[in-house]
N, C-alpha and C. Protein backbone atom coordinates (compact mmCIF):
# COMPACT_ATOMS: atom_id res chain seq x y z
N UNK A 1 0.85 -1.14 0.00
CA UNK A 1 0.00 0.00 0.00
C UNK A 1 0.91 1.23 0.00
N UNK A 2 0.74 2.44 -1.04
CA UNK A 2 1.56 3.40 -0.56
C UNK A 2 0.85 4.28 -0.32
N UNK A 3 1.87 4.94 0.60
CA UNK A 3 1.31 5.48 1.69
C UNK A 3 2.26 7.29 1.61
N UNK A 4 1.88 8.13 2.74
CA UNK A 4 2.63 9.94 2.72
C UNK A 4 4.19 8.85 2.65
N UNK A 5 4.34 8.03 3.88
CA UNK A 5 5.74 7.70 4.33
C UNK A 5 6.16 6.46 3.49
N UNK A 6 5.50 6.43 2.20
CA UNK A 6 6.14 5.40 1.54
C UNK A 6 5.57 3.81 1.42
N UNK A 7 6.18 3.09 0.54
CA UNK A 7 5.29 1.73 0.38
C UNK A 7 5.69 1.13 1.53
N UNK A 8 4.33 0.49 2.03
CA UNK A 8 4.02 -0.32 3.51
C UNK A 8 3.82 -1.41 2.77
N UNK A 9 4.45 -2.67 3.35
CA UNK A 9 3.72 -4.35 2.55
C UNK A 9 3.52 -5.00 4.05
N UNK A 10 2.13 -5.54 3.59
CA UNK A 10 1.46 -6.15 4.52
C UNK A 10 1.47 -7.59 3.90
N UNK A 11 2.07 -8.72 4.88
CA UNK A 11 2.14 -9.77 3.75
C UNK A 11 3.09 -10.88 4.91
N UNK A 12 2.89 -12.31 4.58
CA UNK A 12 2.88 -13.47 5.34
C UNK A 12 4.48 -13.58 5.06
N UNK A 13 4.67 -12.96 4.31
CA UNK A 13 6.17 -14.17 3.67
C UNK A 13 7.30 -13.89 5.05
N UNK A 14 7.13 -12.96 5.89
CA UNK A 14 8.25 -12.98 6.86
C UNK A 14 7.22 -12.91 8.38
N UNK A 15 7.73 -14.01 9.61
CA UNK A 15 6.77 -14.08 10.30
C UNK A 15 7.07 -12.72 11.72
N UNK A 16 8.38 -12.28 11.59
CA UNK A 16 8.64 -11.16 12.18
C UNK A 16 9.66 -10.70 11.92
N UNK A 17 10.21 -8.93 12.22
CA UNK A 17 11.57 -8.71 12.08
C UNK A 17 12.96 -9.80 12.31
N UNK A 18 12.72 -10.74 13.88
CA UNK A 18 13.93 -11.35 13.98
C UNK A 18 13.92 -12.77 13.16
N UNK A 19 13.25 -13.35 12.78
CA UNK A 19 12.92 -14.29 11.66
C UNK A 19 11.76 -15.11 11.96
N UNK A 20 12.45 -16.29 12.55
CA UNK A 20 13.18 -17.26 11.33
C UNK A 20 13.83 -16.74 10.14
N UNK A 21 14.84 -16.63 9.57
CA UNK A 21 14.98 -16.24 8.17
C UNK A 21 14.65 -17.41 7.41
N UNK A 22 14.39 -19.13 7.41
CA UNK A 22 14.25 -20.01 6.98
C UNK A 22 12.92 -20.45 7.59
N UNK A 23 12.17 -20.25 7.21
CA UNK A 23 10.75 -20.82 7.39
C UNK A 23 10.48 -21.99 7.62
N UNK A 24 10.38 -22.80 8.87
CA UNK A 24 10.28 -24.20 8.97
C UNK A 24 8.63 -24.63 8.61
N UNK A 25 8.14 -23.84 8.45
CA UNK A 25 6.71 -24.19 7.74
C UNK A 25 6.22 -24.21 6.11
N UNK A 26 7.53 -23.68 5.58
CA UNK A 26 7.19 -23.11 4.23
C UNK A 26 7.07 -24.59 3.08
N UNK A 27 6.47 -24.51 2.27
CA UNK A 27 6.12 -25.67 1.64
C UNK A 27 7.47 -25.27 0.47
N UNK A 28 7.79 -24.58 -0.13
CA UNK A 28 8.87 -24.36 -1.19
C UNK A 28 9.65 -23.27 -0.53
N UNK A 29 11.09 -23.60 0.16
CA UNK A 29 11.34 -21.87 0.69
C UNK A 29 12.28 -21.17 -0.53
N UNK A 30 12.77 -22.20 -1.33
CA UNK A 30 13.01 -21.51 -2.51
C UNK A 30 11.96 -20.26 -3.25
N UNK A 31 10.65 -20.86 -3.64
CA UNK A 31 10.00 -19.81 -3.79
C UNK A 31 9.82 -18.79 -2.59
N UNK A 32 9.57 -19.30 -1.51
CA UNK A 32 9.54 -17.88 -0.45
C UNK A 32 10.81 -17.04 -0.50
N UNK A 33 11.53 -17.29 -0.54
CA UNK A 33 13.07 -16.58 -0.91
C UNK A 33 13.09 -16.02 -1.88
N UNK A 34 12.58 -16.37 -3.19
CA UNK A 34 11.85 -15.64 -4.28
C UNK A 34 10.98 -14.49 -4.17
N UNK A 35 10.26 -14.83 -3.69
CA UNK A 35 8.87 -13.64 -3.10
C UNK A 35 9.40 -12.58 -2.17
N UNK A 36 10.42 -13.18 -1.21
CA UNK A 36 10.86 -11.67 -0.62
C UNK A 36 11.92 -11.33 -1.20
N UNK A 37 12.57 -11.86 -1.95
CA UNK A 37 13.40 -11.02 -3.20
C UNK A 37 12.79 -9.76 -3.93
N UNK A 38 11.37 -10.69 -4.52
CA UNK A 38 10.69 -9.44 -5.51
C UNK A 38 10.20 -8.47 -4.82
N UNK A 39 9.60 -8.27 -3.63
CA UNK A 39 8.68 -7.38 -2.51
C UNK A 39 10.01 -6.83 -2.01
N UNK A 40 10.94 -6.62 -1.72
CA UNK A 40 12.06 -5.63 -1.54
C UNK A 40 13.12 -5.42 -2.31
N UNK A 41 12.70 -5.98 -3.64
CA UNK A 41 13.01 -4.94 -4.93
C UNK A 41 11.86 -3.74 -5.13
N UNK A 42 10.45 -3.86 -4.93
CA UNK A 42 9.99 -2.59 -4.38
C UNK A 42 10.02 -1.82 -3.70
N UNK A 43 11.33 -1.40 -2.86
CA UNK A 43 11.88 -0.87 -1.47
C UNK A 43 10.75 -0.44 -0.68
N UNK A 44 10.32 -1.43 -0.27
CA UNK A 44 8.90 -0.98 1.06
C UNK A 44 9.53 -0.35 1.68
N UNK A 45 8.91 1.18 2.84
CA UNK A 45 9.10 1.96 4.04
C UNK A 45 9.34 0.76 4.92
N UNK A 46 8.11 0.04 5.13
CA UNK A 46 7.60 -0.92 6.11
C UNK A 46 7.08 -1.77 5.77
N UNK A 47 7.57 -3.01 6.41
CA UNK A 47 6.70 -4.05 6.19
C UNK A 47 6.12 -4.86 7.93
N UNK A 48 4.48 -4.70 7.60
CA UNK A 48 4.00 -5.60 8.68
C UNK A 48 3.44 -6.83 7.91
N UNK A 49 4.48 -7.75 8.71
CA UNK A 49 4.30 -9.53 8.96
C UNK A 49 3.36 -9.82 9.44
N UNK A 50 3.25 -10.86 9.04
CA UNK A 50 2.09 -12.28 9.69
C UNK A 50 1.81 -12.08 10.95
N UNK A 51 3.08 -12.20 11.69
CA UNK A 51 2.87 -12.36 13.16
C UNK A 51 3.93 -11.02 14.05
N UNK A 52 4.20 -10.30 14.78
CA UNK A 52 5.10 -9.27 15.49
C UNK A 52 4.59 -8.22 14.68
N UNK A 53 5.48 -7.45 15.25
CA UNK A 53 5.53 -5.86 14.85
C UNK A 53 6.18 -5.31 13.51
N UNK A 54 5.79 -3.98 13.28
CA UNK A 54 6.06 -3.47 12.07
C UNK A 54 7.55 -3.76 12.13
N UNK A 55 7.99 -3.71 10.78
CA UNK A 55 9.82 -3.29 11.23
C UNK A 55 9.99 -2.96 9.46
N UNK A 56 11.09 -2.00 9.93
CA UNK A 56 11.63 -1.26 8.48
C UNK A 56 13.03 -2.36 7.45
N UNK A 57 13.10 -1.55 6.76
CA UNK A 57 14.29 -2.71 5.87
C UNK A 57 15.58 -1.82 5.90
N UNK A 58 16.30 -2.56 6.04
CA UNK A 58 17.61 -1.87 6.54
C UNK A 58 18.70 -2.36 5.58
């Protein structure tokens, strides 16, 4: 969604800022590794996860 402060992604593929970075639930994490490849080649402001708090990309 963009937003005054920039694109916000609201979206499952990361379950919080501190990880997991490897998804022990993910059915292909190749493709999930894919998917957050392409979604921060759109340089989101913010992204709020599945589960925790907002957190920025650094």
């Amino acid at each position: 969604m963009e937003t005054a402060g920039g694109l916000v992604a609201l979206t499952h593929l990361w379950w919080n800022a501190d990880g997991p970075i490897d998804d022990p639930l993910a059915v292909d994490g190749d493709l999930l590794l894919a998917s957050r490849e392409r979604l921060l080649a759109l340089s989101p402001a913010l992204i709020i996860p599945g589960h925790g708090a907002p957190f920025r990309v650094q």
